[in-house]
N, C-alpha and C. Protein backbone atom coordinates (compact mmCIF):
# COMPACT_ATOMS: atom_id res chain seq x y z
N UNK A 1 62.61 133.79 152.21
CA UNK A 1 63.77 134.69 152.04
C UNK A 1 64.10 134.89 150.57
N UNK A 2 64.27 133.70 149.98
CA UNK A 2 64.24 133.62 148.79
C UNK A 2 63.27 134.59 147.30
N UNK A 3 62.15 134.70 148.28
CA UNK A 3 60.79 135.37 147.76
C UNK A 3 61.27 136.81 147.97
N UNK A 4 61.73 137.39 148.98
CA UNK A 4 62.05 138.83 149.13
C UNK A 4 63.62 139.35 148.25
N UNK A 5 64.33 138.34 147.43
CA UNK A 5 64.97 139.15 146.99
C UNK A 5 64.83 139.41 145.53
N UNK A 6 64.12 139.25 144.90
CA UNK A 6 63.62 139.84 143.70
C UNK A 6 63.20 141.43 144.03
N UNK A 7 61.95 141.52 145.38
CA UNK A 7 61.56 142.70 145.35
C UNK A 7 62.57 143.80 146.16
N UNK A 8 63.62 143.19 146.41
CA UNK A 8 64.74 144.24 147.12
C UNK A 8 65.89 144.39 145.66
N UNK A 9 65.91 143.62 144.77
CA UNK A 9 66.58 144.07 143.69
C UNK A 9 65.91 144.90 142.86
N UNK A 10 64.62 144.66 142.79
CA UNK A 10 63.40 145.60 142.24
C UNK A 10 63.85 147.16 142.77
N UNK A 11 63.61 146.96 144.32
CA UNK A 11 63.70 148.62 145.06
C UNK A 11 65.06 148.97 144.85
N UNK A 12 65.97 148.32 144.97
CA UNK A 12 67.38 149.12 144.47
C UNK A 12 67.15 149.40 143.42
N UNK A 13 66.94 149.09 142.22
CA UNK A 13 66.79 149.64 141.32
C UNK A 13 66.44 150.74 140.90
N UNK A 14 65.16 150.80 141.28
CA UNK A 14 64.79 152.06 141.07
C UNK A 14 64.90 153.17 141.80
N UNK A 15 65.77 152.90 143.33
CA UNK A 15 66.20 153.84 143.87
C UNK A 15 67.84 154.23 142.93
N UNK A 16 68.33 153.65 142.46
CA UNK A 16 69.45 153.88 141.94
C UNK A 16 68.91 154.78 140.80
N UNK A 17 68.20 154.11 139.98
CA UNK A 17 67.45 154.68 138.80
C UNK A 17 67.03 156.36 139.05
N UNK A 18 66.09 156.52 140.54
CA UNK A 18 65.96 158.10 140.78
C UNK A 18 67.21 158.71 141.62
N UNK A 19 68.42 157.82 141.64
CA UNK A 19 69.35 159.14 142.15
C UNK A 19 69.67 159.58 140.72
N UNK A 20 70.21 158.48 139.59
CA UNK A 20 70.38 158.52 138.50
C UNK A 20 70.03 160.01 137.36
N UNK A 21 68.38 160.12 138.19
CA UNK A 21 67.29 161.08 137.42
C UNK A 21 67.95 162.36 138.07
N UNK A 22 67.81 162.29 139.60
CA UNK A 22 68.21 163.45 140.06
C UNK A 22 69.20 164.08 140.03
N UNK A 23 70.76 163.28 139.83
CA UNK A 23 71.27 163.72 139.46
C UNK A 23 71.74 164.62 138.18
N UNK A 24 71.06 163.48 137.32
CA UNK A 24 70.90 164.51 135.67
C UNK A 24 70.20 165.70 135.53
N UNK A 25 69.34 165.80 136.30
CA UNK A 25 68.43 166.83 136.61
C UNK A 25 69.21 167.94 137.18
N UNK A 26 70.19 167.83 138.68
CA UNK A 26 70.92 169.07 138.84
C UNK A 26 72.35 169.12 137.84
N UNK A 27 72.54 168.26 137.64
CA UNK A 27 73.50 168.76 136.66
C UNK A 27 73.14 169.91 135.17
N UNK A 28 71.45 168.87 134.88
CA UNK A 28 71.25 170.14 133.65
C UNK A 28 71.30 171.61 133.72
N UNK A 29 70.19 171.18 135.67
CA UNK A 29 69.89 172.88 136.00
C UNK A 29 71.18 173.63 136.36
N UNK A 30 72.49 172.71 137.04
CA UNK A 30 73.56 173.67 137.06
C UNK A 30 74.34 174.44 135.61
N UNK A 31 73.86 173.94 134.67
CA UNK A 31 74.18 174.26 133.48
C UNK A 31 73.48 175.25 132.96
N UNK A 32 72.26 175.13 133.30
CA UNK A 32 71.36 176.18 132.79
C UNK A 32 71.47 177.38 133.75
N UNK A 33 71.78 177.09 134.82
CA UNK A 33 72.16 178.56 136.16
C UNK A 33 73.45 179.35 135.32
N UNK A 34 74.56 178.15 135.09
CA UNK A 34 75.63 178.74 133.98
C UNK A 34 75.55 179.66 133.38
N UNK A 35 74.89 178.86 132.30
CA UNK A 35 74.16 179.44 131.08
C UNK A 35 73.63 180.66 131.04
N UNK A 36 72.67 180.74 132.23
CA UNK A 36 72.43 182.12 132.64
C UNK A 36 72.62 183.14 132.85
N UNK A 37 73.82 182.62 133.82
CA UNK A 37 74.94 183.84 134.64
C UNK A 37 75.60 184.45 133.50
N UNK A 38 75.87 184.12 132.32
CA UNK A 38 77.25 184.69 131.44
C UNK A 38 76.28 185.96 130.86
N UNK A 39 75.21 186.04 130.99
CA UNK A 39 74.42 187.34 130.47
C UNK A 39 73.70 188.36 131.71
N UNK A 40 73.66 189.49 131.75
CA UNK A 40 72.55 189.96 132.59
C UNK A 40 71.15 189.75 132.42
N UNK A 41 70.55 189.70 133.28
CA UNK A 41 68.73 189.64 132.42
C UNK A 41 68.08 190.56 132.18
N UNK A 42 68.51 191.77 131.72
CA UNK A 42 67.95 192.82 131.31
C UNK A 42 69.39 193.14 130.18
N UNK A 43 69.08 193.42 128.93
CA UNK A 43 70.18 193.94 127.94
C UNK A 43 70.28 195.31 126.78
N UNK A 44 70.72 195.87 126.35
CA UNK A 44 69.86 196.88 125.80
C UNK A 44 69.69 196.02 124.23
N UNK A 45 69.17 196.56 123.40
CA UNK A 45 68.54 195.60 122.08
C UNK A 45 70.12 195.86 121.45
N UNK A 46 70.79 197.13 121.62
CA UNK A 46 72.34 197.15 120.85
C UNK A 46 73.02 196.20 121.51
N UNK A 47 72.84 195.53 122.47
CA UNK A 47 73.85 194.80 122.89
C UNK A 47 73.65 192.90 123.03
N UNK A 48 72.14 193.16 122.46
CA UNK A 48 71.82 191.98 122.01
C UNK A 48 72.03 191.58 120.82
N UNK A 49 71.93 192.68 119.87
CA UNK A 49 72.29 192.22 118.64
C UNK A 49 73.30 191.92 118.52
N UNK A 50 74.51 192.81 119.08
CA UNK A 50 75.86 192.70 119.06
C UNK A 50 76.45 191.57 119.81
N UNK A 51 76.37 191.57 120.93
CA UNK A 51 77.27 190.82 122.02
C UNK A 51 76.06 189.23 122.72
N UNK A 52 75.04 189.52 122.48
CA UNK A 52 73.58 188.49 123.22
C UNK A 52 74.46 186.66 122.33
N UNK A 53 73.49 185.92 123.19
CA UNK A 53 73.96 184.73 122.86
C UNK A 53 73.83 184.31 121.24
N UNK A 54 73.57 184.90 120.36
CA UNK A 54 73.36 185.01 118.41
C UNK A 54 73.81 186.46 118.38
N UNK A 55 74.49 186.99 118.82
CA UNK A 55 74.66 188.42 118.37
C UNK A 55 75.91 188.06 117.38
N UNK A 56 75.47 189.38 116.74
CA UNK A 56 76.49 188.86 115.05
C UNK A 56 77.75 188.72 115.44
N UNK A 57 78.51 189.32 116.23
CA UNK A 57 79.85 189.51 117.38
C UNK A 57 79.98 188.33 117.37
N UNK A 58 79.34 187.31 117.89
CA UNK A 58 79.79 185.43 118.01
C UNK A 58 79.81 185.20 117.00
N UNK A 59 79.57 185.39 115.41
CA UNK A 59 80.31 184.58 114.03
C UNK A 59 80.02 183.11 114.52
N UNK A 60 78.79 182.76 115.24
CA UNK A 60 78.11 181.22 115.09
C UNK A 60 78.56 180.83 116.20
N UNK A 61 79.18 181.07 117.26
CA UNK A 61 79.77 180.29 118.22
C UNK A 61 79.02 180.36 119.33
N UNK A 62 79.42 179.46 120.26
CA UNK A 62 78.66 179.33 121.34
C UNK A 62 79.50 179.96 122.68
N UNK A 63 78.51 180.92 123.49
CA UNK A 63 79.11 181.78 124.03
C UNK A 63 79.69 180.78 125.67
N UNK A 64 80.70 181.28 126.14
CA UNK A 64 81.29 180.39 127.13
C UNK A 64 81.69 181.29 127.99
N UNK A 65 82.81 180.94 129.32
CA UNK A 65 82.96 182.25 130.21
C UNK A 65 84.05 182.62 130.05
N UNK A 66 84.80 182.20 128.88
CA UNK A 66 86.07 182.71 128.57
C UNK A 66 85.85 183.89 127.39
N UNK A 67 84.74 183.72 126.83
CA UNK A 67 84.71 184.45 125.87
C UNK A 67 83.69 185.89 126.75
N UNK A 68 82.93 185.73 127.45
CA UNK A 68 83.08 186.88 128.19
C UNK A 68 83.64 187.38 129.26
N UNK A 69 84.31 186.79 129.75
CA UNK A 69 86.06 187.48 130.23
C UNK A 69 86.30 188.56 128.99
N UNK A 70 86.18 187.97 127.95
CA UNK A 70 87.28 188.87 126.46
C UNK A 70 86.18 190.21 126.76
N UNK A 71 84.95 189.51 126.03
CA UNK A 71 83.83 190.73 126.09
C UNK A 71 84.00 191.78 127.28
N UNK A 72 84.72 191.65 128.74
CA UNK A 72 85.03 192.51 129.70
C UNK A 72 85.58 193.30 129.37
N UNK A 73 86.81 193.18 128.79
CA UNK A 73 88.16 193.89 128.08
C UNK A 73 87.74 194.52 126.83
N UNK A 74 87.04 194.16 125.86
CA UNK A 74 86.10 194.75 124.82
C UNK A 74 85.29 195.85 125.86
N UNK A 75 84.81 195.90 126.25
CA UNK A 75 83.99 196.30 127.26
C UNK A 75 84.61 197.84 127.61
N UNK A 76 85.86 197.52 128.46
CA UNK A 76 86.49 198.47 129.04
C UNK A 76 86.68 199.72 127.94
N UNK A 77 88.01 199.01 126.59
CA UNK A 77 88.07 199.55 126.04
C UNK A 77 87.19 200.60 125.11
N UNK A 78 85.93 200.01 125.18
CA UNK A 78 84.91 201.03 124.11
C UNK A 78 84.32 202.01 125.17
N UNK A 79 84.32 201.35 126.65
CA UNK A 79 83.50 202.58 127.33
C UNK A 79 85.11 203.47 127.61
N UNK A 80 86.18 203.36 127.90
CA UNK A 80 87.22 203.93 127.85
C UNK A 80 86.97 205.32 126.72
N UNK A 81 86.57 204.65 125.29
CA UNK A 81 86.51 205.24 124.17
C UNK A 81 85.43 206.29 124.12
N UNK A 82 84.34 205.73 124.81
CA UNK A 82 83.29 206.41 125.14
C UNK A 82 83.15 207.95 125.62
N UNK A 83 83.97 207.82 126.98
CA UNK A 83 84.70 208.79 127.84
C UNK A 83 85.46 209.87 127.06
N UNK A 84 86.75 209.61 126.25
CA UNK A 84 87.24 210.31 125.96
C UNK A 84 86.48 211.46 124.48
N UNK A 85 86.09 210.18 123.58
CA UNK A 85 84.80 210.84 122.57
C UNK A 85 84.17 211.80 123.40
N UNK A 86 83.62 211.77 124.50
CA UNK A 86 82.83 212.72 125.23
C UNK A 86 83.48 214.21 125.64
N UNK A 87 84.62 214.00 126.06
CA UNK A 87 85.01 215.27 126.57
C UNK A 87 85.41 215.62 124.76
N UNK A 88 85.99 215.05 124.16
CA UNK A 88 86.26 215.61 122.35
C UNK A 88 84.73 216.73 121.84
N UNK A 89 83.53 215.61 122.52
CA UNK A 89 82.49 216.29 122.06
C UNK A 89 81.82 217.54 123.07
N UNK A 90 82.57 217.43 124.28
CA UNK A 90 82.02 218.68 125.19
C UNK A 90 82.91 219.87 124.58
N UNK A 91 84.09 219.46 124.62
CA UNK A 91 84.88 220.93 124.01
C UNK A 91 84.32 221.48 122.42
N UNK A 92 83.95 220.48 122.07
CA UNK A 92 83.12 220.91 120.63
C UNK A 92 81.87 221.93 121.00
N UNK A 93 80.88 221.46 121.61
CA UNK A 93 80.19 222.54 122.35
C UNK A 93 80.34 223.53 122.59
N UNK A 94 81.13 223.77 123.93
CA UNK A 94 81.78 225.16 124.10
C UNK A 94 82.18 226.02 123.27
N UNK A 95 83.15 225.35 121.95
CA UNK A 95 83.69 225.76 120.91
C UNK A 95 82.22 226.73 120.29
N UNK A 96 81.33 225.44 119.89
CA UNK A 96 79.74 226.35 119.25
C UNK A 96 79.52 227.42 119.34
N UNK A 97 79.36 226.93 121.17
CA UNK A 97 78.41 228.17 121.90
C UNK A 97 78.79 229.38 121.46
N UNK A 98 80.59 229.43 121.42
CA UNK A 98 80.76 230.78 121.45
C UNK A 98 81.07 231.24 120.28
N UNK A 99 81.12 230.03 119.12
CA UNK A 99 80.58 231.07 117.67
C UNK A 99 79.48 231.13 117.58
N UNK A 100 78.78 229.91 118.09
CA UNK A 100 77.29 230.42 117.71
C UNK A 100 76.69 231.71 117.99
N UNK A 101 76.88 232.65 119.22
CA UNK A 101 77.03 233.34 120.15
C UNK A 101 77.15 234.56 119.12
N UNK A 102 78.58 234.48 118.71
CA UNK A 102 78.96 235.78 117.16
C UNK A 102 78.29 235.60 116.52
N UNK A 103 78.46 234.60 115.56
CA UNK A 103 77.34 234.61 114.71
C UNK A 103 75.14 234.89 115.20
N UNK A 104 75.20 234.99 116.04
CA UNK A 104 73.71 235.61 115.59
C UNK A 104 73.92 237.04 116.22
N UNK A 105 75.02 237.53 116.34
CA UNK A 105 75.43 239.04 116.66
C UNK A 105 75.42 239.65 114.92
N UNK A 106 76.26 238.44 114.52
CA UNK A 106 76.99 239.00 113.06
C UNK A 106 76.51 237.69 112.10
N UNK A 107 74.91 237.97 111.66
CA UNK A 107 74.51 236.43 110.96
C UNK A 107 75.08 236.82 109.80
N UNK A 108 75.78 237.76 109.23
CA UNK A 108 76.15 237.47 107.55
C UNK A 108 77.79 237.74 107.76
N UNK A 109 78.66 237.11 108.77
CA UNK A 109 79.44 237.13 108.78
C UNK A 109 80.04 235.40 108.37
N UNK A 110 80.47 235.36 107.03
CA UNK A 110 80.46 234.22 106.00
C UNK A 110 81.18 233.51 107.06
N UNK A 111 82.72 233.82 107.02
CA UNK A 111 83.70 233.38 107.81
C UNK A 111 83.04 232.32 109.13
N UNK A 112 82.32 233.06 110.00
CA UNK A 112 81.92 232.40 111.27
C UNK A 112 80.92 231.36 111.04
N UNK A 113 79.70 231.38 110.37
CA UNK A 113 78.79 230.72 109.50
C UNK A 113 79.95 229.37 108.95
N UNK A 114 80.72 229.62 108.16
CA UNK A 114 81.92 228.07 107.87
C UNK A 114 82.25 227.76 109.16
N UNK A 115 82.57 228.39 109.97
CA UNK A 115 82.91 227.90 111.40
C UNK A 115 82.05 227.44 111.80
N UNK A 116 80.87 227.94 112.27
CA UNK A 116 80.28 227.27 113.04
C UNK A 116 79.41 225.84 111.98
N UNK A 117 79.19 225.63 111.14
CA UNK A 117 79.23 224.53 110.11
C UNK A 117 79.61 223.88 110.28
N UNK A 118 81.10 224.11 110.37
CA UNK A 118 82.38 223.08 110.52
C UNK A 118 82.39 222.22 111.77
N UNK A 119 82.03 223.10 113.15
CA UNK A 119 82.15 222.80 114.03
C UNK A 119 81.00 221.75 114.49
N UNK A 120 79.95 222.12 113.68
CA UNK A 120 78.82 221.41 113.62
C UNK A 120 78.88 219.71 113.35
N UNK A 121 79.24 219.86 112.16
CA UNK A 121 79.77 218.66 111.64
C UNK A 121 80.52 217.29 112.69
N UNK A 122 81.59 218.23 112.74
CA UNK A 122 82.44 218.03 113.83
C UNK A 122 81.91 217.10 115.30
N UNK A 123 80.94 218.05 115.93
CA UNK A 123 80.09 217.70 116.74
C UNK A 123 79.02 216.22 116.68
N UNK A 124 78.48 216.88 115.58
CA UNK A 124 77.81 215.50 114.99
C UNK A 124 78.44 214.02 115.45
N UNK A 125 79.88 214.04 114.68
CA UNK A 125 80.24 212.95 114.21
C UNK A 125 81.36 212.27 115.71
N UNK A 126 81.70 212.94 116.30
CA UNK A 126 81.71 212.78 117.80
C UNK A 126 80.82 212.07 118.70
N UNK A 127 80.08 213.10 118.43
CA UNK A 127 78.65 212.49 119.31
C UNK A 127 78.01 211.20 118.59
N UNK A 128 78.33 211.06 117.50
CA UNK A 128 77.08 209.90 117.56
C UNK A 128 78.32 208.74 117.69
N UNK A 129 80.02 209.26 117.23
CA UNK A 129 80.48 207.98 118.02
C UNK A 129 80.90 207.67 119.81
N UNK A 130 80.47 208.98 120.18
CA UNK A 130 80.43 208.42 121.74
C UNK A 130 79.11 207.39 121.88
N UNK A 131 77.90 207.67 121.37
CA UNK A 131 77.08 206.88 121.47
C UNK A 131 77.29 205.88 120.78
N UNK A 132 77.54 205.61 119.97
CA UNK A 132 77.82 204.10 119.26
C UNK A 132 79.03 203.14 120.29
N UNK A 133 79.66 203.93 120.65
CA UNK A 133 80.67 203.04 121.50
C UNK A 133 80.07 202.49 122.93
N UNK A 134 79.19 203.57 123.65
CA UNK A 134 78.11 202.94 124.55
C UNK A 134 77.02 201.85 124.09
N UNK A 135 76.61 202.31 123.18
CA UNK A 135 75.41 201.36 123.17
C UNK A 135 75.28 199.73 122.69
N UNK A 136 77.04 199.80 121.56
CA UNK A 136 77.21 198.68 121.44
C UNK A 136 78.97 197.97 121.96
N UNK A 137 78.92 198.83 123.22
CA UNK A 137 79.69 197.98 123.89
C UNK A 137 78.82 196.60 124.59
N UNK A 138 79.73 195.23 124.61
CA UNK A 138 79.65 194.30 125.67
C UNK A 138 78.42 194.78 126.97
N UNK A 139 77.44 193.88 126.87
CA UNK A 139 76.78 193.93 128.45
C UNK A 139 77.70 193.64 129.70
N UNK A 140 77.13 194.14 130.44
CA UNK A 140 77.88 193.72 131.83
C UNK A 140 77.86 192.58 132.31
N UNK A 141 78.32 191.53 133.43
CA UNK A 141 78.32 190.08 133.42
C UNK A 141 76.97 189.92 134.60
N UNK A 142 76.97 191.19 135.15
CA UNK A 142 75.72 191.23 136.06
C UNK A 142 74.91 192.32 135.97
N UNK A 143 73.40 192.17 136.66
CA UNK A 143 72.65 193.12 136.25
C UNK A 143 72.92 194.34 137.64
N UNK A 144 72.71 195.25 137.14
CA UNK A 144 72.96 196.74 138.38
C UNK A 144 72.10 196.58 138.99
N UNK A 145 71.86 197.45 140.20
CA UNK A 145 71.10 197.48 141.21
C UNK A 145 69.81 198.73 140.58
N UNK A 146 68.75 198.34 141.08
CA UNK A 146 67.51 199.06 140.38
C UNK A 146 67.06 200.39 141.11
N UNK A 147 67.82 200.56 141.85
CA UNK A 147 68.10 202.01 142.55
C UNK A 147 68.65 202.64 141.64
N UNK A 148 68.63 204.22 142.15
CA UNK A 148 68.89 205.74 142.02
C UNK A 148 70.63 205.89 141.74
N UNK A 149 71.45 205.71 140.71
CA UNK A 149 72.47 205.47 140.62
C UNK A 149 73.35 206.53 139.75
N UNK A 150 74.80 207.16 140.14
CA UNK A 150 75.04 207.40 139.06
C UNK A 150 75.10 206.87 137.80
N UNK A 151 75.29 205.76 137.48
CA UNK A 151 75.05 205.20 136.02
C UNK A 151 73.75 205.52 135.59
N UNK A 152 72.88 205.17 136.23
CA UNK A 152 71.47 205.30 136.10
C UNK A 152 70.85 206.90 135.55
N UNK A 153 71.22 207.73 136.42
CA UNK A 153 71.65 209.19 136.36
C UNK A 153 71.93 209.34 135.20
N UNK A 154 73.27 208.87 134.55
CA UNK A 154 73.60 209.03 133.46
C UNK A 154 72.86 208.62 132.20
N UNK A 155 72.37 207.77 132.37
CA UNK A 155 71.31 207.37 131.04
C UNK A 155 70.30 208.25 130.58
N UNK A 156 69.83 208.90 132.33
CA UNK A 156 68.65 209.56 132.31
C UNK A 156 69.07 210.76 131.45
N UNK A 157 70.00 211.19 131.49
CA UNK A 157 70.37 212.75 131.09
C UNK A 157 70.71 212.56 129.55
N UNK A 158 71.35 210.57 129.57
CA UNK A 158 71.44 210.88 127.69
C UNK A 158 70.01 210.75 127.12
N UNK A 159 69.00 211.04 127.53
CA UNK A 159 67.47 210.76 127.03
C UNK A 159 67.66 212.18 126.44
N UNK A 160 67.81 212.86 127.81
CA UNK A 160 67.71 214.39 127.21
C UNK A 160 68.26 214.95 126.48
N UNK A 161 69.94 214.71 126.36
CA UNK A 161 70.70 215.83 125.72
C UNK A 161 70.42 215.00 124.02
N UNK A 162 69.93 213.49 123.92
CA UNK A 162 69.94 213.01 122.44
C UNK A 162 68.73 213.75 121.99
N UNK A 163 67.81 214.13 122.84
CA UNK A 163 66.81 214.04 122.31
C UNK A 163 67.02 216.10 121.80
N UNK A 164 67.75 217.12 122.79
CA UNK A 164 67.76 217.97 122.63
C UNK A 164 69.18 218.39 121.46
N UNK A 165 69.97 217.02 121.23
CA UNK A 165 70.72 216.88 120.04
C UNK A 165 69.89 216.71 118.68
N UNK A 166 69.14 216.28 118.58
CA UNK A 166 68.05 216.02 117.55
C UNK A 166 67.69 217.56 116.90
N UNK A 167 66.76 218.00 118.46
CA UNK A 167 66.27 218.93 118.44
C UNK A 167 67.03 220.29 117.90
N UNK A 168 68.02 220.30 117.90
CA UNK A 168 69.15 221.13 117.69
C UNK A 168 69.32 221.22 116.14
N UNK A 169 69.89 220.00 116.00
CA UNK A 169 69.83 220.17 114.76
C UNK A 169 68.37 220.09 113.38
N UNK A 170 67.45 219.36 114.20
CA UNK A 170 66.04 219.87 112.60
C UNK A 170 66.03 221.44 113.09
N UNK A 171 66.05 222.17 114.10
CA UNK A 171 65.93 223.69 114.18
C UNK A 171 66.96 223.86 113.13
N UNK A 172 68.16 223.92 113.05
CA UNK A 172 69.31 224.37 112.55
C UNK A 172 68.95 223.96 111.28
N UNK A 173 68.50 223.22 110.52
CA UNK A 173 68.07 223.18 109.44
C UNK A 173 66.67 224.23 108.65
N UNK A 174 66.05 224.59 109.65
CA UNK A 174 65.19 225.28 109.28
C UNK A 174 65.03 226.95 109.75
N UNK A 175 66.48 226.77 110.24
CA UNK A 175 66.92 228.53 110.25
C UNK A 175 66.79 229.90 108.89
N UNK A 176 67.87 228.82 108.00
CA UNK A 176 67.73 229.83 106.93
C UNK A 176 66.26 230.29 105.88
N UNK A 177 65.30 229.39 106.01
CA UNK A 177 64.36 230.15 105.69
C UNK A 177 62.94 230.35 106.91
N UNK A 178 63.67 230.42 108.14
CA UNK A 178 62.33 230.78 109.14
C UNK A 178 63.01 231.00 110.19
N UNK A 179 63.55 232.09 110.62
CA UNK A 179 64.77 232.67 111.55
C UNK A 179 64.25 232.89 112.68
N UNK A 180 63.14 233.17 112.45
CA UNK A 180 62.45 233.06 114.14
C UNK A 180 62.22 232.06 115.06
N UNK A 181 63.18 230.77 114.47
CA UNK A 181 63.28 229.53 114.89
C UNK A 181 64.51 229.74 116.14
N UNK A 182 65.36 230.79 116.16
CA UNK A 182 66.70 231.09 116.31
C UNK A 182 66.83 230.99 117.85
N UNK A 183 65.51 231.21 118.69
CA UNK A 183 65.57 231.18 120.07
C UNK A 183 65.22 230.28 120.26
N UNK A 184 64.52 229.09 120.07
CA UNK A 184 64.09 227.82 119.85
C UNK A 184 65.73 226.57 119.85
N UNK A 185 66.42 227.23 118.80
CA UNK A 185 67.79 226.84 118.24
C UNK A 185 68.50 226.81 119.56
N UNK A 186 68.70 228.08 119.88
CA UNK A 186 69.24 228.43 120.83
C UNK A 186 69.14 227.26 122.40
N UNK A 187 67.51 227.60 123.03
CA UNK A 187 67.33 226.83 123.46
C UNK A 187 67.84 225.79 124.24
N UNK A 188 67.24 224.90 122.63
CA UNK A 188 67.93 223.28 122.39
C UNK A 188 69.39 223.11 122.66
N UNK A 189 70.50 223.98 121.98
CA UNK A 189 71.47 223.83 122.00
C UNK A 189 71.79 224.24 123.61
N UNK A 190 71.36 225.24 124.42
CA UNK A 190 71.91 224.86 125.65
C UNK A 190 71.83 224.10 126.59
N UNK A 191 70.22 223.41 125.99
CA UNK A 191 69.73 221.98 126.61
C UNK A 191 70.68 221.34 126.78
N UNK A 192 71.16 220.91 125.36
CA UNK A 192 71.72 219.74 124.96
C UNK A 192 73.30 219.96 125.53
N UNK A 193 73.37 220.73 125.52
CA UNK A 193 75.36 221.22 126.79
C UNK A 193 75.03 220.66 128.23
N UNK A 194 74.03 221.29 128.51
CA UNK A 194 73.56 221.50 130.00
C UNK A 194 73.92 220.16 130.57
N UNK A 195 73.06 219.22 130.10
CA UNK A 195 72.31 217.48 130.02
C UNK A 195 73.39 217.00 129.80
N UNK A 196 74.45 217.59 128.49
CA UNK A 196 75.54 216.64 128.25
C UNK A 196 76.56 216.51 129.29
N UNK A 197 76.96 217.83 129.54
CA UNK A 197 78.23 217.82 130.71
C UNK A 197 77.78 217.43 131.92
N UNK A 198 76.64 217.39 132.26
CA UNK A 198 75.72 217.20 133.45
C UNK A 198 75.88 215.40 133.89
N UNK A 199 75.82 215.53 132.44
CA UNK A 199 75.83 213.31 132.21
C UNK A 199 77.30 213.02 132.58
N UNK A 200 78.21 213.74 132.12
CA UNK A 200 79.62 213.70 132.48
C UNK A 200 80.06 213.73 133.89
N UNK A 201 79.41 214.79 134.83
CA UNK A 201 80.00 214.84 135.87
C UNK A 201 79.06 213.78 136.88
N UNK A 202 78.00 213.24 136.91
CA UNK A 202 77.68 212.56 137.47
C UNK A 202 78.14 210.91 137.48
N UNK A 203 78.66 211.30 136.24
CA UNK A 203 79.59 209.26 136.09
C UNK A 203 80.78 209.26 136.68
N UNK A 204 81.09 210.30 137.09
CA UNK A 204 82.39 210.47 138.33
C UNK A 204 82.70 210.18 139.57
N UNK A 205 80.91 210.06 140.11
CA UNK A 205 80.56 209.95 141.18
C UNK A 205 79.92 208.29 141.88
């Protein structure tokens, strides 16, 4: 009897020893499931730089679930900002269209030419802060569904109207000395309305 309790203090042991393991073990992995959850697994690169676990946004800190709670509310507010920049920049459009419209009725009409310049400008600087407020808002705390979505929808259409925003303007630069660019111009610019308000009414839905 005497002989068997060495090897039963032996086996407790090391049964204690592997709950010991196992336990440390789900505790790490519940940490690392944590760890996980506070990000989506897909991010865009603006929102890694910005908001990702080293994004310059943390100033060195270590990201926790209180601090993206905040990032939610950050979140809201810039796509909030987003929204409204957008309709600022759809009425800018419209505004264009319909000098643009005079003006190639009346191309040496100075007056409309400053207008539509102006309005240009204008447009510009709208648009690229509706996009700046999307792209480096806060990720979401979960990833979307990989279906056919209005959000999804919406991305698709900002491919187009950025890309027919681009397009818009190197034409518009190379009007005044090659004018036969002007239907080309044209074009682009109704692309880029079409796609834009198009992106608008589908995030409604």
């Amino acid at each position: 009897m005497k002989q068997l309790i060495p090897f039963v203090a032996f086996f407790l042991i090391v049964i204690s020893g592997t709950a010991q393991t196992d336990s440390l073990l789900n505790s790490l992995q519940t940490q690392t499931n944590q760890t996980q959850e506070l990000f989506p697994k897909k991010m865009l690169f603006t929102q890694r730089l910005a908001w990702g676990e080293h994004g310059f946004m943390r100033f060195g800190k270590t990201v926790t679930p209180e601090m993206r709670l905040a990032d939610m509310k950050t979140r809201r507010s810039m796509l909030v900002a987003h929204q409204i920049l957008g309709f600022a920049t759809l009425a800018g459009f419209i505004g264009q269209g319909i000098v643009g419209a005079k003006l190639y009725d009346n191309p040496g009409d100075k007056n409309l030419r400053e207008t539509h310049e102006t309005l240009a400008f204008a447009i510009n600087t709208t648009y690229s802060l509706t996009a700046l407020a999307s792209l480096f808002a806060p990720p979401p705390l979960i990833q979307r569904d990989k279906g056919v979505s209005s959000i999804r929808l919406h991305k698709w259409l900002a491919v187009v109207h950025l890309t027919g925003m681009l397009a818009t303007n190197i034409l518009a630069s190379q009007l005044e000395h090659n004018p036969s660019l002007k239907p080309y111009h044209r074009a682009a610019a109704y692309t880029t309305f079409a796609s834009f308000a198009a992106a608008m009414v589908v995030i409604k839905f």
